[in-house]
N, C-alpha and C. Protein backbone atom coordinates (compact mmCIF):
# COMPACT_ATOMS: atom_id res chain seq x y z
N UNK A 1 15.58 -11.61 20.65
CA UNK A 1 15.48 -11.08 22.00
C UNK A 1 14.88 -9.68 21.97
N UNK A 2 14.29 -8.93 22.72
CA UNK A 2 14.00 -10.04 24.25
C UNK A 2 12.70 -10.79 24.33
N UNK A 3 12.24 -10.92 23.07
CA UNK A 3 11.09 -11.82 23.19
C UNK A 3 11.00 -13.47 22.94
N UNK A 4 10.49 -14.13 22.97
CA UNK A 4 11.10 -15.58 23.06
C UNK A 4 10.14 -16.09 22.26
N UNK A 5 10.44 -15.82 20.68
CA UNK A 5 9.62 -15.75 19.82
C UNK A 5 10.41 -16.56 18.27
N UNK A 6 10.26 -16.82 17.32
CA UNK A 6 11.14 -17.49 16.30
C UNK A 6 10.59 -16.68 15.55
N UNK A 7 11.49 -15.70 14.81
CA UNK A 7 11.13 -14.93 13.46
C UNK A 7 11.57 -15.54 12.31
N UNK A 8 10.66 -15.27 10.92
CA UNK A 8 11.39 -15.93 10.10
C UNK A 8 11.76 -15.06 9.14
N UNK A 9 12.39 -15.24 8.15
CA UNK A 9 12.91 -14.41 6.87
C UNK A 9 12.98 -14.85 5.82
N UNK A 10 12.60 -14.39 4.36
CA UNK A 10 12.92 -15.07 3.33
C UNK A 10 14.62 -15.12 2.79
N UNK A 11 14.86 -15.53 2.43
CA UNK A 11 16.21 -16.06 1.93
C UNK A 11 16.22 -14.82 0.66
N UNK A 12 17.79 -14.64 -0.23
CA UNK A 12 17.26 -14.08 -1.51
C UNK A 12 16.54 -15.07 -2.35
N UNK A 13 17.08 -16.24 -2.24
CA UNK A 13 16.29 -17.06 -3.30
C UNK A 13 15.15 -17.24 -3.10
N UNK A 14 14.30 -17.05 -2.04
CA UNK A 14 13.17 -16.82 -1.28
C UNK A 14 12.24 -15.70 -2.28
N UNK A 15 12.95 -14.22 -1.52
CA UNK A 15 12.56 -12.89 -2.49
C UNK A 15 12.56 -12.91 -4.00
N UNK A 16 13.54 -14.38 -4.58
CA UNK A 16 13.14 -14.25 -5.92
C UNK A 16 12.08 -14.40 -6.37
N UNK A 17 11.04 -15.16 -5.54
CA UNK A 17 9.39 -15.84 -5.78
C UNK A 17 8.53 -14.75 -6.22
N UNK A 18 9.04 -13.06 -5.60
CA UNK A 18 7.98 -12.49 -5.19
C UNK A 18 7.43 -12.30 -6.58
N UNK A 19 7.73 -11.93 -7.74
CA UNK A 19 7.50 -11.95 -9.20
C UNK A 19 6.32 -12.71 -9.45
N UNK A 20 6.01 -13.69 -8.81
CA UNK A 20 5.52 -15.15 -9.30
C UNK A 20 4.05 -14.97 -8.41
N UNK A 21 4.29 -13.93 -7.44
CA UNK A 21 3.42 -13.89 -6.45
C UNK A 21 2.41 -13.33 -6.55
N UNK A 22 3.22 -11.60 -7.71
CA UNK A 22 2.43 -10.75 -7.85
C UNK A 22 1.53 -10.68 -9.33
N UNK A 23 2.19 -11.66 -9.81
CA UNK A 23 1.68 -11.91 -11.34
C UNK A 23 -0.07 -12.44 -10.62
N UNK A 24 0.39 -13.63 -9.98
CA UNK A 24 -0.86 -14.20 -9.33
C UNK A 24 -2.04 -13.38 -9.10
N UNK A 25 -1.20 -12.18 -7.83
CA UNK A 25 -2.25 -11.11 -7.28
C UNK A 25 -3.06 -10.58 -8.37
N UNK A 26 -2.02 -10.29 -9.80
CA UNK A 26 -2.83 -9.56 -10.40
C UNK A 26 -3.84 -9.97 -11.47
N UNK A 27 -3.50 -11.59 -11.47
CA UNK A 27 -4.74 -12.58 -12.33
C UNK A 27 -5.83 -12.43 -10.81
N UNK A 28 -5.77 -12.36 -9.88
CA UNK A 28 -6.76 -12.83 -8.96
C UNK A 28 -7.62 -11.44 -9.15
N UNK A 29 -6.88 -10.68 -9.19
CA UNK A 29 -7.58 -9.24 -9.09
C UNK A 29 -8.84 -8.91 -10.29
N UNK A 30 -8.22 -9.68 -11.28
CA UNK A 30 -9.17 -9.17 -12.57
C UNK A 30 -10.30 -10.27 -12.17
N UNK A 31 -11.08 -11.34 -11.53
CA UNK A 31 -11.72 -11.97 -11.07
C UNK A 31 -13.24 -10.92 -10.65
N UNK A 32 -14.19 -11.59 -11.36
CA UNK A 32 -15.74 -10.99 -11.20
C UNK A 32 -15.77 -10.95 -9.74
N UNK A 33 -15.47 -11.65 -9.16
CA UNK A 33 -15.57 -11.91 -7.41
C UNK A 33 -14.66 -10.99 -6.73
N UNK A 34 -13.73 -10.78 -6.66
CA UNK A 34 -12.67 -9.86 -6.04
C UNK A 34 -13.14 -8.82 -5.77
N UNK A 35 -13.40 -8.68 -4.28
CA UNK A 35 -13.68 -7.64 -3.27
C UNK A 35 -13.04 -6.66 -2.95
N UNK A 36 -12.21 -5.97 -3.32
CA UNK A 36 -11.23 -4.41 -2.61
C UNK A 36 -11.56 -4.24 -1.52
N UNK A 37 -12.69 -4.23 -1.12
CA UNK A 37 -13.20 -3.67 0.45
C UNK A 37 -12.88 -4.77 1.64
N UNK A 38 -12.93 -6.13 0.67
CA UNK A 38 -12.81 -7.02 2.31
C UNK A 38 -11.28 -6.65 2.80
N UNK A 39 -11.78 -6.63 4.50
CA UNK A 39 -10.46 -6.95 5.13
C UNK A 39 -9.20 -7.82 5.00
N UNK A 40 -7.90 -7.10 5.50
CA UNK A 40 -6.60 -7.70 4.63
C UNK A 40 -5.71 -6.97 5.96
N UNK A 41 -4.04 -7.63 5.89
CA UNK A 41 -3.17 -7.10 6.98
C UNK A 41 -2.96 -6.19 6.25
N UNK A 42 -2.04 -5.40 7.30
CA UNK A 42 -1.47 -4.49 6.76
C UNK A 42 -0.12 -4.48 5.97
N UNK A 43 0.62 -6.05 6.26
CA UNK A 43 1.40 -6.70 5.29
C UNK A 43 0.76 -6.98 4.35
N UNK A 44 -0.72 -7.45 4.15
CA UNK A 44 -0.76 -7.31 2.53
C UNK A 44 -1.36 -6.26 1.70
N UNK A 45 -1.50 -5.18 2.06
CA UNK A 45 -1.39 -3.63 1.75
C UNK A 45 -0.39 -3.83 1.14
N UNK A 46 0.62 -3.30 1.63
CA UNK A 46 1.80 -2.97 1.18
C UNK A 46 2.37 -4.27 0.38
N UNK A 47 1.79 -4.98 0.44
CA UNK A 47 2.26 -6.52 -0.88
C UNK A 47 1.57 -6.06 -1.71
N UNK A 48 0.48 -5.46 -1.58
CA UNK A 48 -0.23 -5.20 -2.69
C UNK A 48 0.01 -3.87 -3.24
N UNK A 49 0.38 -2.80 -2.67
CA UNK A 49 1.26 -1.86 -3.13
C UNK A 49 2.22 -2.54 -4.18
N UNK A 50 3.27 -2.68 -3.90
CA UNK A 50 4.59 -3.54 -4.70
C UNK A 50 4.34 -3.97 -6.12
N UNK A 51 2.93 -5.01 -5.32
CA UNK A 51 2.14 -5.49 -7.24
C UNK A 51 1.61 -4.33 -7.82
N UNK A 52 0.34 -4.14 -7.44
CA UNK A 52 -0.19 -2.53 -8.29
C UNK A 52 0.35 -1.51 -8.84
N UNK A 53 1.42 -0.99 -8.55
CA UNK A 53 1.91 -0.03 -8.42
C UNK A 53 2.41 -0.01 -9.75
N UNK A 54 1.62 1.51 -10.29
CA UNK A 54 1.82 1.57 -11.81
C UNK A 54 2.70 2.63 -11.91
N UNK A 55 3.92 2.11 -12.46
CA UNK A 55 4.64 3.29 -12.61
C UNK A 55 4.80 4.65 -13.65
N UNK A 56 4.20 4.27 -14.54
CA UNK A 56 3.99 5.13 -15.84
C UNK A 56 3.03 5.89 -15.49
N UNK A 57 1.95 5.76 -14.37
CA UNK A 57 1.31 7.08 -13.37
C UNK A 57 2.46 7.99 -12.63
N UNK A 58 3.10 7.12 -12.35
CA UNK A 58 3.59 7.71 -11.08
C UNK A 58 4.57 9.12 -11.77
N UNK A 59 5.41 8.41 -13.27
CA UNK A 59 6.05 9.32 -13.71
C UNK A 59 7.54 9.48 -12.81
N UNK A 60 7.65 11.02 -12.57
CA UNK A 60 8.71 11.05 -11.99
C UNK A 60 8.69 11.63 -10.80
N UNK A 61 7.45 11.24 -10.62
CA UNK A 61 7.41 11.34 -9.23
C UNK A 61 8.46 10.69 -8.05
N UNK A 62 8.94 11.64 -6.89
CA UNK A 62 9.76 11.36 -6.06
C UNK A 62 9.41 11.43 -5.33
N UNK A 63 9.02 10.77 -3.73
CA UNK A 63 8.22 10.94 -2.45
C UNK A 63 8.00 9.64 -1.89
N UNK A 64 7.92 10.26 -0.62
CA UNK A 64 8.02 9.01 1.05
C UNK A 64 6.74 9.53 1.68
N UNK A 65 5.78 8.43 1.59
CA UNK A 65 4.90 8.38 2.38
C UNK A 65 4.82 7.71 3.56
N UNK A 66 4.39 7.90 4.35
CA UNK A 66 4.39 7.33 5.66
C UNK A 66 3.42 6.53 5.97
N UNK A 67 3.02 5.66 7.21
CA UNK A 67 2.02 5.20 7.56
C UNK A 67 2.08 4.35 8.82
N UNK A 68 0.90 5.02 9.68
CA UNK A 68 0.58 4.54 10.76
C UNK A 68 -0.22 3.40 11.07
N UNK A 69 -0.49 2.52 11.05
CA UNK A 69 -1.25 1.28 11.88
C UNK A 69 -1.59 0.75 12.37
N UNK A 70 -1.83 1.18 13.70
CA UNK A 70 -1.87 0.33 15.02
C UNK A 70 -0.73 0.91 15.52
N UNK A 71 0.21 0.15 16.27
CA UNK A 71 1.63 0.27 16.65
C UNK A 71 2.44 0.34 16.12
N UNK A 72 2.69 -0.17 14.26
CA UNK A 72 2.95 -0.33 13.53
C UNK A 72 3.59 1.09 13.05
N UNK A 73 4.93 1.34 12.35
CA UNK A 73 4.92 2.34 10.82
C UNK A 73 5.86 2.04 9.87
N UNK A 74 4.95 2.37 8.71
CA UNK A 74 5.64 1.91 7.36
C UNK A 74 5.91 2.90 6.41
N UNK A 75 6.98 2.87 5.54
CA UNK A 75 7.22 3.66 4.39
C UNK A 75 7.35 3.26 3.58
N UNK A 76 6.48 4.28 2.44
CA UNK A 76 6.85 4.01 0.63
C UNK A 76 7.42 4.97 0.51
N UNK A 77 8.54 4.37 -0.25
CA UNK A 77 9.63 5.42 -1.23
C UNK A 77 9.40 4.89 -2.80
N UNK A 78 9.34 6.44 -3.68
CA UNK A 78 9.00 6.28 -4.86
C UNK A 78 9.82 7.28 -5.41
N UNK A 79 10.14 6.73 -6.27
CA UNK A 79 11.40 7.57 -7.17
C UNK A 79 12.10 6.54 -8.35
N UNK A 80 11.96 7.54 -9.24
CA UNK A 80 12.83 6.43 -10.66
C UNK A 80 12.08 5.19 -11.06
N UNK A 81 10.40 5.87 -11.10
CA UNK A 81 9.52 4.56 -11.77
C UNK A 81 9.58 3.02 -10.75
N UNK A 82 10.08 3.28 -9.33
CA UNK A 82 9.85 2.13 -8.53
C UNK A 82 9.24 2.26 -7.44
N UNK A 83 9.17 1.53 -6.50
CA UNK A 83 8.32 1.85 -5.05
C UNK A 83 8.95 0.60 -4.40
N UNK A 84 9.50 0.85 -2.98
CA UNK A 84 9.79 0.25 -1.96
C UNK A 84 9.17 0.44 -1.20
N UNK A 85 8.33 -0.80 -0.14
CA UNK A 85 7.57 -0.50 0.76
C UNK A 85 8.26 -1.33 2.14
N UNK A 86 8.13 -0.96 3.26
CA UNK A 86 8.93 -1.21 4.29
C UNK A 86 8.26 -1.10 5.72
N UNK A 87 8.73 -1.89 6.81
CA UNK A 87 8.34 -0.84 8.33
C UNK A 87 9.76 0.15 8.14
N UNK A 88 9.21 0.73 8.91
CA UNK A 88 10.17 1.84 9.27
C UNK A 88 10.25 3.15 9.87
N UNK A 89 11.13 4.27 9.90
CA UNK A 89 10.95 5.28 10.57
C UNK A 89 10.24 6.30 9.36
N UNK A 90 9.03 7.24 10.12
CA UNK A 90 8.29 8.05 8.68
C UNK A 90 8.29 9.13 8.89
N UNK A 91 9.74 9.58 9.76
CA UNK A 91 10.07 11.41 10.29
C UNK A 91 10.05 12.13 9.28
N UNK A 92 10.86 11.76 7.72
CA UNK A 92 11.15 12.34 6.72
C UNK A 92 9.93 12.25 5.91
N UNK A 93 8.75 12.00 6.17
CA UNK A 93 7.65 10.73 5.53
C UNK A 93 7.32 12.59 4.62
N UNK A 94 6.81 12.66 3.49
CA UNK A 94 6.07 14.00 2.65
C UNK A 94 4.73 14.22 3.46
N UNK A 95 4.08 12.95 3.62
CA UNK A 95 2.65 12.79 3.77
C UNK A 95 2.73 11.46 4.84
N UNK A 96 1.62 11.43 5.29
CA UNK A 96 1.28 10.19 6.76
C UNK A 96 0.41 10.16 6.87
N UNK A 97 -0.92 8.77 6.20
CA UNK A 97 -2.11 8.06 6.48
C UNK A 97 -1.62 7.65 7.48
N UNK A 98 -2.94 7.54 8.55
CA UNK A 98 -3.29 6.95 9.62
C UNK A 98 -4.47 6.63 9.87
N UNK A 99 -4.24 4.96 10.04
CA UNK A 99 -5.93 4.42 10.25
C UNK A 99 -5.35 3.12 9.82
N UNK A 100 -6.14 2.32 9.44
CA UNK A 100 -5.96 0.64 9.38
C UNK A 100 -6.17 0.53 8.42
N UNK A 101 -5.34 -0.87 7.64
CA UNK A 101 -5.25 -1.30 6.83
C UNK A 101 -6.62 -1.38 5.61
N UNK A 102 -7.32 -1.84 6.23
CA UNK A 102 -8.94 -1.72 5.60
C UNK A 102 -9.80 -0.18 5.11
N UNK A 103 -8.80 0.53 5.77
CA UNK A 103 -9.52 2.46 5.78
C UNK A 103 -8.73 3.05 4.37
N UNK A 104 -7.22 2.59 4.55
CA UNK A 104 -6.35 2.87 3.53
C UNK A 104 -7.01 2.34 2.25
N UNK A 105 -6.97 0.99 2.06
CA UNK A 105 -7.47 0.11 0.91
C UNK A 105 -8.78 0.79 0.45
N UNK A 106 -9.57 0.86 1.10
CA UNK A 106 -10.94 1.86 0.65
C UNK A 106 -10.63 3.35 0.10
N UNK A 107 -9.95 3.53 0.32
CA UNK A 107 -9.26 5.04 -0.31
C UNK A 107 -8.19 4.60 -1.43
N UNK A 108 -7.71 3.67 -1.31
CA UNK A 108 -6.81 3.40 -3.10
C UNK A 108 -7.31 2.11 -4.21
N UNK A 109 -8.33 1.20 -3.44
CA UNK A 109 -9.01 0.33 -4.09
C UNK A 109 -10.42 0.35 -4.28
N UNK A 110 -10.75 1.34 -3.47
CA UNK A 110 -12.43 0.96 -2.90
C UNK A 110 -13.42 1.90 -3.75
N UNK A 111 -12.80 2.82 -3.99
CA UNK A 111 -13.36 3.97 -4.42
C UNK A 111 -13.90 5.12 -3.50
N UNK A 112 -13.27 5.12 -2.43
CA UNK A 112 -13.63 6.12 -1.16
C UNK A 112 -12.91 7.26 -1.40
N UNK A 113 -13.25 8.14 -1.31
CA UNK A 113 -12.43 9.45 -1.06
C UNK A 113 -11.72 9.79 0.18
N UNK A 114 -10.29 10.33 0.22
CA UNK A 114 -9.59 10.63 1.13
C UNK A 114 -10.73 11.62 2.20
N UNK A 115 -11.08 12.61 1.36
CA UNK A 115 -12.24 13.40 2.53
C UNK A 115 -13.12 12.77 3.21
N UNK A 116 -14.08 11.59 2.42
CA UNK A 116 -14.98 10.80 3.05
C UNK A 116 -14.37 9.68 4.49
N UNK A 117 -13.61 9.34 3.98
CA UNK A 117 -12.90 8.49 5.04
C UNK A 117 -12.22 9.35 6.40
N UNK A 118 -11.54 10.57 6.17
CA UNK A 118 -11.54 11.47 6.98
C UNK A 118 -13.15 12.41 7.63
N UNK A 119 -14.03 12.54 7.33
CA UNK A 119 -15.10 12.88 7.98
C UNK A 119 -15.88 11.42 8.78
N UNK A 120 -15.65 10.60 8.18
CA UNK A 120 -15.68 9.16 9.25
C UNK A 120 -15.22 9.28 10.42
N UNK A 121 -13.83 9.41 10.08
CA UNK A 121 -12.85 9.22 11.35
C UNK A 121 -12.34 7.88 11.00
N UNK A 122 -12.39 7.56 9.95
CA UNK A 122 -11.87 6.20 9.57
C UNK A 122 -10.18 6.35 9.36
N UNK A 123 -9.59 7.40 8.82
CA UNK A 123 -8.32 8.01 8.35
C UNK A 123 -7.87 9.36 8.51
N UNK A 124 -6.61 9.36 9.04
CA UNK A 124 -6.46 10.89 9.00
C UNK A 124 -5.30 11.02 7.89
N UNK A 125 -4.68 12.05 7.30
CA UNK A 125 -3.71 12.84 6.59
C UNK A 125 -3.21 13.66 6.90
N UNK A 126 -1.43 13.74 7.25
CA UNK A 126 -1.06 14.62 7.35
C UNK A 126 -0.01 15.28 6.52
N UNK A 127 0.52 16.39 5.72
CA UNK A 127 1.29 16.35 5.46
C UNK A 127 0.60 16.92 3.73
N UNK A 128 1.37 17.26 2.51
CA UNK A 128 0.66 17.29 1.46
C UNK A 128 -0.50 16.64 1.02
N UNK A 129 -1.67 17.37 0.92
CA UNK A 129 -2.81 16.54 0.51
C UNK A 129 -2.85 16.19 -0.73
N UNK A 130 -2.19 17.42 -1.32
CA UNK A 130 -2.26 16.83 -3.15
C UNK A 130 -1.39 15.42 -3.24
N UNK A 131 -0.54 16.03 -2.95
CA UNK A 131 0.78 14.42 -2.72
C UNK A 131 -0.26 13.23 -2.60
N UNK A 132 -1.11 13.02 -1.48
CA UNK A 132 -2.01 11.52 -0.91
C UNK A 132 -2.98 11.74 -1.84
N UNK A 133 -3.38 12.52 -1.86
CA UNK A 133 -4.59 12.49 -3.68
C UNK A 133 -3.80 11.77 -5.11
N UNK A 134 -2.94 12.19 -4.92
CA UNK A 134 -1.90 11.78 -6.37
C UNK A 134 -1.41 10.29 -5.90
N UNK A 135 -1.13 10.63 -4.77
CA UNK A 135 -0.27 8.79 -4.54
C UNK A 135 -1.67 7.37 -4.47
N UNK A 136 -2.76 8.03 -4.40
CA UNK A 136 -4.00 6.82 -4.04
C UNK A 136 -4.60 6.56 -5.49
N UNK A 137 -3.39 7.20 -6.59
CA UNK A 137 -4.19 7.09 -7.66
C UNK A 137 -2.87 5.87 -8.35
N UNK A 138 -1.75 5.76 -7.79
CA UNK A 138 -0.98 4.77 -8.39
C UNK A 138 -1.30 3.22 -8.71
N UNK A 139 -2.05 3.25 -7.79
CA UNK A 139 -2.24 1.42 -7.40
C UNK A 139 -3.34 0.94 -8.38
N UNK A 140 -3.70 1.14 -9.47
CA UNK A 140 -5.10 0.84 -10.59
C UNK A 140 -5.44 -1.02 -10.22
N UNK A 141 -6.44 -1.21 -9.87
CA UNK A 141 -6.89 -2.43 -10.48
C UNK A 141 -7.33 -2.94 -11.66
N UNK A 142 -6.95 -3.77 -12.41
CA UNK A 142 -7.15 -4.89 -13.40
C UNK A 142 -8.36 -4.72 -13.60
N UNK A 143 -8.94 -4.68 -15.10
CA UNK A 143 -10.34 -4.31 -15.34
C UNK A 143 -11.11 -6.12 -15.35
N UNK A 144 -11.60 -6.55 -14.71
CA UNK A 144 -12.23 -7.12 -14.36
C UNK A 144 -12.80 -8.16 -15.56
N UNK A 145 -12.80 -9.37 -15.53
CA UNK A 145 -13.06 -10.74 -16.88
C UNK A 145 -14.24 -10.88 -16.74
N UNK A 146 -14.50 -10.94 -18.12
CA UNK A 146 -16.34 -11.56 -18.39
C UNK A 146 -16.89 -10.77 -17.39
């Protein structure tokens, strides 16, 4: 309520799959064909956050990024070599991309620069810039087969 809509949820035994999911993502990723730039939701951003997300970059790093989307906002929390990604509230957020799913991905997959995408108008940043420079460097893609 109050929308007259059927949501669904995974079960835990459900969330146990996700392992199985991301192994996948990351055989698909090393693929000669695999595009970074094509369009994707903004649920699978942040799925793809979850997989990528290298923690032995990240170190000990501690920080909540934020993110805007549309109507949408989401947070990553990183701390203790993990990352949780979520909707949610991003008051406490260090840092806050804003722009769409496809603007973000070009700045942590694409090879775009946070400045370039901001002189677009494709993305804005608010909040520590070093922080969003350092955090767009977690997510590495798979060096690529044959």
């Amino acid at each position: 309520p109050p929308a007259s809509a059927q949501v669904y949820e995974l079960t835990a035994w459900g969330y146990e799959s996700e392992p199985i999911f991301q192994t996948l993502g990351r055989w698909a990723a090393r693929s000669p064909l695999h595009d970074p730039t094509l369009p994707f939701s903004a649920v699978s951003l942040f799925l793809s956050f979850r997989t990528m997300f290298d923690a032995a970059r990240a170190g000990d790093l501690a920080a909540t990024v934020g993110f805007v989307i549309g109507a949408h906002r989401y947070r990553v929390v990183i701390g203790g070599g993990r990352l949780t990604a979520e909707r949610g509230d991003i008051d406490a957020a260090d840092i806050v991309f804003t722009g769409s799913a496809p603007a973000i991905a070009a700045v942590v997959y694409g090879g775009q620069s946070i400045g370039q995408m901001q002189t677009a108008g494709a993305l804005e940043v608010a909040g520590d810039l070093a922080l969003a420079a350092r955090f767009v460097t977690l997510f590495p893609l798979p060096p690529k087969i044959g």
